[in-house]
C-alpha atoms as a PDB file:
ATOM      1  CA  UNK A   1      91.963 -11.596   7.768  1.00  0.00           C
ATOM      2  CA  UNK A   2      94.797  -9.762   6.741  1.00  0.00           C
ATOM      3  CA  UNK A   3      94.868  -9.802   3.219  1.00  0.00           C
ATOM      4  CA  UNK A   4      91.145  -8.916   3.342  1.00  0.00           C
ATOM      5  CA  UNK A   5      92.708  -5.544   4.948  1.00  0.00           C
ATOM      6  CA  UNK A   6      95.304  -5.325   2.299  1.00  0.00           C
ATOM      7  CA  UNK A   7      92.699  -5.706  -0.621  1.00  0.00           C
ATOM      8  CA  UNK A   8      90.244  -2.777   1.058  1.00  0.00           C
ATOM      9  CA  UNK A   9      93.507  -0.953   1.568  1.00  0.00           C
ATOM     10  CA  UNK A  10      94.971  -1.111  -1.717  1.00  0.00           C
ATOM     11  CA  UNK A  11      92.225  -1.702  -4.453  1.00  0.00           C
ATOM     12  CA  UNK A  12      89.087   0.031  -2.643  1.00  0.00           C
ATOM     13  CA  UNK A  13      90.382   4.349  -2.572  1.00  0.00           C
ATOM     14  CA  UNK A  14      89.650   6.187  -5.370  1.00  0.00           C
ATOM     15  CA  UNK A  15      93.429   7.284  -5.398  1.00  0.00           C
ATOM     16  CA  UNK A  16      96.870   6.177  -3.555  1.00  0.00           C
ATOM     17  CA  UNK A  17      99.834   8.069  -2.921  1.00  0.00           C
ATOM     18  CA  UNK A  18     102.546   8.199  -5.722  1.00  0.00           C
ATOM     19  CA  UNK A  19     104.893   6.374  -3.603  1.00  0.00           C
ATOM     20  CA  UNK A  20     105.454   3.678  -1.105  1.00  0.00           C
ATOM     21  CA  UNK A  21     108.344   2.323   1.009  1.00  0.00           C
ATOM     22  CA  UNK A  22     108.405   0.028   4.075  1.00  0.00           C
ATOM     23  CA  UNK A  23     111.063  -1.765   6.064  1.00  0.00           C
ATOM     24  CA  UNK A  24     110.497  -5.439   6.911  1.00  0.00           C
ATOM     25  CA  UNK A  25     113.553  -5.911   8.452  1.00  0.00           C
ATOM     26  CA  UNK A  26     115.357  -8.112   6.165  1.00  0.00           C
ATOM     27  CA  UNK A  27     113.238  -6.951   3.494  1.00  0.00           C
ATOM     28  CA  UNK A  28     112.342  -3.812   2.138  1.00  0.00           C
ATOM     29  CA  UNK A  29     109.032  -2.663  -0.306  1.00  0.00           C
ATOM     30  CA  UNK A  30     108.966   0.189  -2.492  1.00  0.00           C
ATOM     31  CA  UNK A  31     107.004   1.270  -5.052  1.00  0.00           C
ATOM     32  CA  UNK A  32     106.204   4.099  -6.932  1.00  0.00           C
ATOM     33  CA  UNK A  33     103.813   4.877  -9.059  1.00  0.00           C
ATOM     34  CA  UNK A  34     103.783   4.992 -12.492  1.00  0.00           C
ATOM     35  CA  UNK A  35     100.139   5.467 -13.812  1.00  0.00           C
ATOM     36  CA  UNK A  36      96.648   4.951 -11.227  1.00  0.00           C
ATOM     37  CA  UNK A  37      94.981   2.095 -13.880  1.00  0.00           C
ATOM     38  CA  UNK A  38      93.802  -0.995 -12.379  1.00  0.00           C
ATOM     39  CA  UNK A  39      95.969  -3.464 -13.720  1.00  0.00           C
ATOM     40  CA  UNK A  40      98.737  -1.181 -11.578  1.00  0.00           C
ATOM     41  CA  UNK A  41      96.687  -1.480  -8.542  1.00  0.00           C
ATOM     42  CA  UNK A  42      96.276  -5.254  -8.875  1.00  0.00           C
ATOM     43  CA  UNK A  43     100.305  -5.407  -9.389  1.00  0.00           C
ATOM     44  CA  UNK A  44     101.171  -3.184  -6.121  1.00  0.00           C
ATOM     45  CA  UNK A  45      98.203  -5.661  -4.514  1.00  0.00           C
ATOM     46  CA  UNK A  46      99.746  -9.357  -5.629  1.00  0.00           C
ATOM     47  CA  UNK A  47     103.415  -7.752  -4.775  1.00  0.00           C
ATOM     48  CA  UNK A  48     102.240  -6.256  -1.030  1.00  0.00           C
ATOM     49  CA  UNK A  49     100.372  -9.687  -0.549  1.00  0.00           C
ATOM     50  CA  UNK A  50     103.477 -11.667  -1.489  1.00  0.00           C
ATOM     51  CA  UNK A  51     105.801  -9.461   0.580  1.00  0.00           C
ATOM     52  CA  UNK A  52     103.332  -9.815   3.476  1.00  0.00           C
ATOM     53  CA  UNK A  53     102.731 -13.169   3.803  1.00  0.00           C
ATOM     54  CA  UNK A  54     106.257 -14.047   4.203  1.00  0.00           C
ATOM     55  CA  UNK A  55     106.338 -11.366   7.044  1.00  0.00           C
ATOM     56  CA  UNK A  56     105.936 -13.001  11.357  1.00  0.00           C
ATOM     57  CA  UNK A  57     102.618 -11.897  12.110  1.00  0.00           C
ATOM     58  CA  UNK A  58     103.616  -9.638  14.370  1.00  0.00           C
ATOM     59  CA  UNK A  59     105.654  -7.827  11.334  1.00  0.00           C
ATOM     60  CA  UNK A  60     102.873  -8.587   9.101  1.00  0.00           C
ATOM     61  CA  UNK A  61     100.172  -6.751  11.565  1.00  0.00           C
ATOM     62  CA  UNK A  62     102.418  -3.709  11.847  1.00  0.00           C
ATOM     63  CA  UNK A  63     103.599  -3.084   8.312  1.00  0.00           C
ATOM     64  CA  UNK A  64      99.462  -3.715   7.370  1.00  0.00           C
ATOM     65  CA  UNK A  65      98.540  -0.825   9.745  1.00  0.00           C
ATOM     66  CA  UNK A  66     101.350   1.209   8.008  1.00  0.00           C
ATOM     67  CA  UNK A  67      99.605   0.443   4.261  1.00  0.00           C
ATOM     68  CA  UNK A  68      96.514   0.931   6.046  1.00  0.00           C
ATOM     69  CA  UNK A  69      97.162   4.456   6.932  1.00  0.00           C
ATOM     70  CA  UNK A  70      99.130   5.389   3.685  1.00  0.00           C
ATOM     71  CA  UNK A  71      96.205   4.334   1.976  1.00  0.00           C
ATOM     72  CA  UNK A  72      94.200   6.233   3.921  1.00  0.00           C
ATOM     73  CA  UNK A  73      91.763   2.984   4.088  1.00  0.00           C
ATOM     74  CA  UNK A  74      89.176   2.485   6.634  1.00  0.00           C
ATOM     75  CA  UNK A  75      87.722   0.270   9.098  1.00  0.00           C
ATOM     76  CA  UNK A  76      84.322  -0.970   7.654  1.00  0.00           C
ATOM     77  CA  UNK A  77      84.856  -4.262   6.326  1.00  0.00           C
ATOM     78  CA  UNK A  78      86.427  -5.364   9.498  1.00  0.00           C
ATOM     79  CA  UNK A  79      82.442  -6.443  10.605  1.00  0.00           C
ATOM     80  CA  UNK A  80      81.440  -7.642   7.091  1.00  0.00           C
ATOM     81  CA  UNK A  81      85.217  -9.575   6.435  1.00  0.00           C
ATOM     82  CA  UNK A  82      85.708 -11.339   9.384  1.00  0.00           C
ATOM     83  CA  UNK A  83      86.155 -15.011  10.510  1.00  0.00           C
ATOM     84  CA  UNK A  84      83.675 -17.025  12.698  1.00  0.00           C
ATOM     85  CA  UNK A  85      83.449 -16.192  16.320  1.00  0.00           C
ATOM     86  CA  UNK A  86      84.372 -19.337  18.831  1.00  0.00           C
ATOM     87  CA  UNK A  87      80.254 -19.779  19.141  1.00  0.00           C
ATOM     88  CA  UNK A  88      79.456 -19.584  15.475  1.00  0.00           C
ATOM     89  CA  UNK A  89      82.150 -22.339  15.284  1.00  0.00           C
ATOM     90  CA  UNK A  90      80.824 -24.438  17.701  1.00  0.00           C
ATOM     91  CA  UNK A  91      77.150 -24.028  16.309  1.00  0.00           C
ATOM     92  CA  UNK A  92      78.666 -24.882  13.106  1.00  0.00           C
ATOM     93  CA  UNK A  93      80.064 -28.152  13.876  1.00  0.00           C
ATOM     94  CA  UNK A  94      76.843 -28.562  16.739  1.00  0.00           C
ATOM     95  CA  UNK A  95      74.575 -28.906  13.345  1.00  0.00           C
ATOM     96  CA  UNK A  96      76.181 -32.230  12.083  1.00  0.00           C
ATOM     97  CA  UNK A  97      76.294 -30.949   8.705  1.00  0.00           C
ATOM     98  CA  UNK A  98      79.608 -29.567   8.575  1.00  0.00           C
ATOM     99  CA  UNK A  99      82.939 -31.276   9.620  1.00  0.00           C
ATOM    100  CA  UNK A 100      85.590 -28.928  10.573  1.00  0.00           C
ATOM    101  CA  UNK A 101      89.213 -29.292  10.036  1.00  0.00           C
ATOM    102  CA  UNK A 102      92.576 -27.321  11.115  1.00  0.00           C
ATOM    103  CA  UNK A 103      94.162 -24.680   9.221  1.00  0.00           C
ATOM    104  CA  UNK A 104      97.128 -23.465  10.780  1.00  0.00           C
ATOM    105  CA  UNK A 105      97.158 -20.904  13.836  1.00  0.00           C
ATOM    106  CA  UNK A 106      98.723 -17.928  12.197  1.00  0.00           C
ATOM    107  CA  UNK A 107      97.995 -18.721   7.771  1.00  0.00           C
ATOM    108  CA  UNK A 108     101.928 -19.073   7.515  1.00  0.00           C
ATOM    109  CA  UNK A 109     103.451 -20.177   4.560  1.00  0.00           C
ATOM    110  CA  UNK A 110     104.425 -23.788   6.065  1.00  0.00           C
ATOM    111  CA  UNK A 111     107.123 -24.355   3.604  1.00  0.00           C
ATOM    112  CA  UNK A 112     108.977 -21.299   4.864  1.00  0.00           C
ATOM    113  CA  UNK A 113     108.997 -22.433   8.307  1.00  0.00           C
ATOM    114  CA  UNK A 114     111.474 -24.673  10.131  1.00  0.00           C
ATOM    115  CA  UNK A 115     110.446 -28.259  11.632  1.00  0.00           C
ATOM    116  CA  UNK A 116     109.336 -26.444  15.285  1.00  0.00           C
ATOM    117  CA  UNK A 117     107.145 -23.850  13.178  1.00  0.00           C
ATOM    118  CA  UNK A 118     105.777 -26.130  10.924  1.00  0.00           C
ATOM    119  CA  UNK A 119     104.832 -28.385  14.253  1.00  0.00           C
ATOM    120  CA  UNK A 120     103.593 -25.672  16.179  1.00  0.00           C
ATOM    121  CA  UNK A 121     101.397 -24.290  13.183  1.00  0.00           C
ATOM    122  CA  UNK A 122     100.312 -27.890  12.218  1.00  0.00           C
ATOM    123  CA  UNK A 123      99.918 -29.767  15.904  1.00  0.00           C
ATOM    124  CA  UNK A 124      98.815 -26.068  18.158  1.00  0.00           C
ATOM    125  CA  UNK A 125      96.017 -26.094  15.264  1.00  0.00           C
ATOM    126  CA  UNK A 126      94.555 -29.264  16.109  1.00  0.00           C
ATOM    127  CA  UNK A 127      94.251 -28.973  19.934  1.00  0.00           C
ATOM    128  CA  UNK A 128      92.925 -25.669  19.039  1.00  0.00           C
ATOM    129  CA  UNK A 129      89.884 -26.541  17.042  1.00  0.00           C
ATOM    130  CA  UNK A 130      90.001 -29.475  19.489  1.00  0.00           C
ATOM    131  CA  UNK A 131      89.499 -27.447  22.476  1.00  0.00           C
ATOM    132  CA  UNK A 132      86.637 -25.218  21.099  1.00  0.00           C
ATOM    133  CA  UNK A 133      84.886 -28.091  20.010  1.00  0.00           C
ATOM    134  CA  UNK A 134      85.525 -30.935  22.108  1.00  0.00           C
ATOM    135  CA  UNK A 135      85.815 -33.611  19.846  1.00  0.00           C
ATOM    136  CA  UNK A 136      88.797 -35.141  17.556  1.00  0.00           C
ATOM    137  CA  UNK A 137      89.717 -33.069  14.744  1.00  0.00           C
ATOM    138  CA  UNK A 138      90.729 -35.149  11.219  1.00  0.00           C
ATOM    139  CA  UNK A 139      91.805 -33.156   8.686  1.00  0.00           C
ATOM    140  CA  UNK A 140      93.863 -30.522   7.564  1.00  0.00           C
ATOM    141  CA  UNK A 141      93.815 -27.932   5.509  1.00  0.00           C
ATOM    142  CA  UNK A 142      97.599 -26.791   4.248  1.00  0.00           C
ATOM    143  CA  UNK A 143      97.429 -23.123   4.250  1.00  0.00           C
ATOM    144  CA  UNK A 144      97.962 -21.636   0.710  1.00  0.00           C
ATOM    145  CA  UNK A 145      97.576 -24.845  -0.207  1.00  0.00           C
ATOM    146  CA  UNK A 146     101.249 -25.003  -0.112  1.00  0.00           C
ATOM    147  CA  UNK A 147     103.619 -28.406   1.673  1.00  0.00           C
ATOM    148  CA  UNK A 148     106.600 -30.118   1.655  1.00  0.00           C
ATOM    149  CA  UNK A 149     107.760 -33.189   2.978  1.00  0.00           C
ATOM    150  CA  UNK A 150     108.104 -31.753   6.431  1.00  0.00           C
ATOM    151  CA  UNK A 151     105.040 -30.306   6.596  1.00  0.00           C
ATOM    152  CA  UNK A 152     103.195 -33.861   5.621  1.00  0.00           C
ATOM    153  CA  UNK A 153     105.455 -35.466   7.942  1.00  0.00           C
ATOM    154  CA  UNK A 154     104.275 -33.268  11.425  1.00  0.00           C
ATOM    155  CA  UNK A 155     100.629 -33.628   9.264  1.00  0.00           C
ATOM    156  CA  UNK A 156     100.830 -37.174  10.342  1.00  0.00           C
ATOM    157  CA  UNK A 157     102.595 -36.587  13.278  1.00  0.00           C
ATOM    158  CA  UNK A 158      99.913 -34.380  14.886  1.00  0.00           C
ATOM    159  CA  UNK A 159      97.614 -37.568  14.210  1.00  0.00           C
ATOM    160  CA  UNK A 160      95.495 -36.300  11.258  1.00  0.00           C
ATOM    161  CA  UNK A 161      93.697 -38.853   9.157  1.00  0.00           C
ATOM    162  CA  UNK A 162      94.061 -36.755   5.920  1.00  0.00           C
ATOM    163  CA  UNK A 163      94.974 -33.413   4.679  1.00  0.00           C
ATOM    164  CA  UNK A 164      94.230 -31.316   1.535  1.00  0.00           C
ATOM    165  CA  UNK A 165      95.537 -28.687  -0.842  1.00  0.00           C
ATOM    166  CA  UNK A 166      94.691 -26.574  -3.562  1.00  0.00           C
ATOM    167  CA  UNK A 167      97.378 -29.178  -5.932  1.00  0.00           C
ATOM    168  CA  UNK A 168      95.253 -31.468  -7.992  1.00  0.00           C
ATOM    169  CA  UNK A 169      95.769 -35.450  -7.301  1.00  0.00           C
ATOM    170  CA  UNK A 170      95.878 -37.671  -4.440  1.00  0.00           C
END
């Protein structure tokens, strides 16, 4: 997952550059460095996550492999941080134990989307998991935990019995 590459990136070398700048198109990042202590790591890592995450994924992927390489950071979580294959999934649900819900295709903040975005995140998650699994899919999961009225509106739309967040209450 993404921010699973930004954390090894940012809070896993020894030492970062002093500096860092990045264009997101409408939306620039910089930073520079004003002491290497943790809590300033953990800053530059909430602020990069925030800036990310608001990022297209294609944007997002790009600008990551540009922190990636500033960093310096490598490759070897990518085995040990990764999501379930299609066939783990699938074994998953196959054990009777589990019920598994949609998500979301890309993580995006559905909020910050417009009604087709939200739709396509919300309903293109549900015949995904449907097709891998071959069996109705009931709930969702809002990513971030994050919704509006929009988003519980194409919730319902998409024919999902419930959804969740991370917001206490019904």
């Amino acid at each position: 997952f993404w921010w699973d590459r930004l954390s090894e990136a940012v809070l896993t070398p020894k030492t970062l550059p002093d500096a860092l700048h990045l264009n997101g198109g409408e939306h620039a990042f910089d930073w520079q460095s004003r002491s290497d202590d943790q809590a300033e790591r953990e800053a530059l890592h909430l602020n990069l996550w925030r800036w990310l995450r608001r990022l297209d994924a294609g944007r997002r992927e790009m600008q990551l492999g540009r922190i990636e390489g500033w960093a310096g950071a490598t490759r070897e979580h990518v085995e040990r941080d990764r999501p379930l294959t299609t066939a783990e999934l699938v074994e998953l649900s196959a054990n009777g134990i589990f019920a598994i819900g949609a998500h979301g295709i890309t993580h995006a903040p559905l909020p910050e989307l417009d009604r087709f975005g939200k739709a396509a995140e919300i309903a293109g998650s549900r015949r995904r998991c449907e097709e891998i699994l071959g069996h109705p899919i009931a709930s969702f999961a809002y990513p971030h935990g994050e919704l509006d009225v929009e988003c519980s509106e194409e919730v319902r739309r998409a024919g999902f019995r419930y959804a969740c967040s991370t917001e206490p209450g019904p």
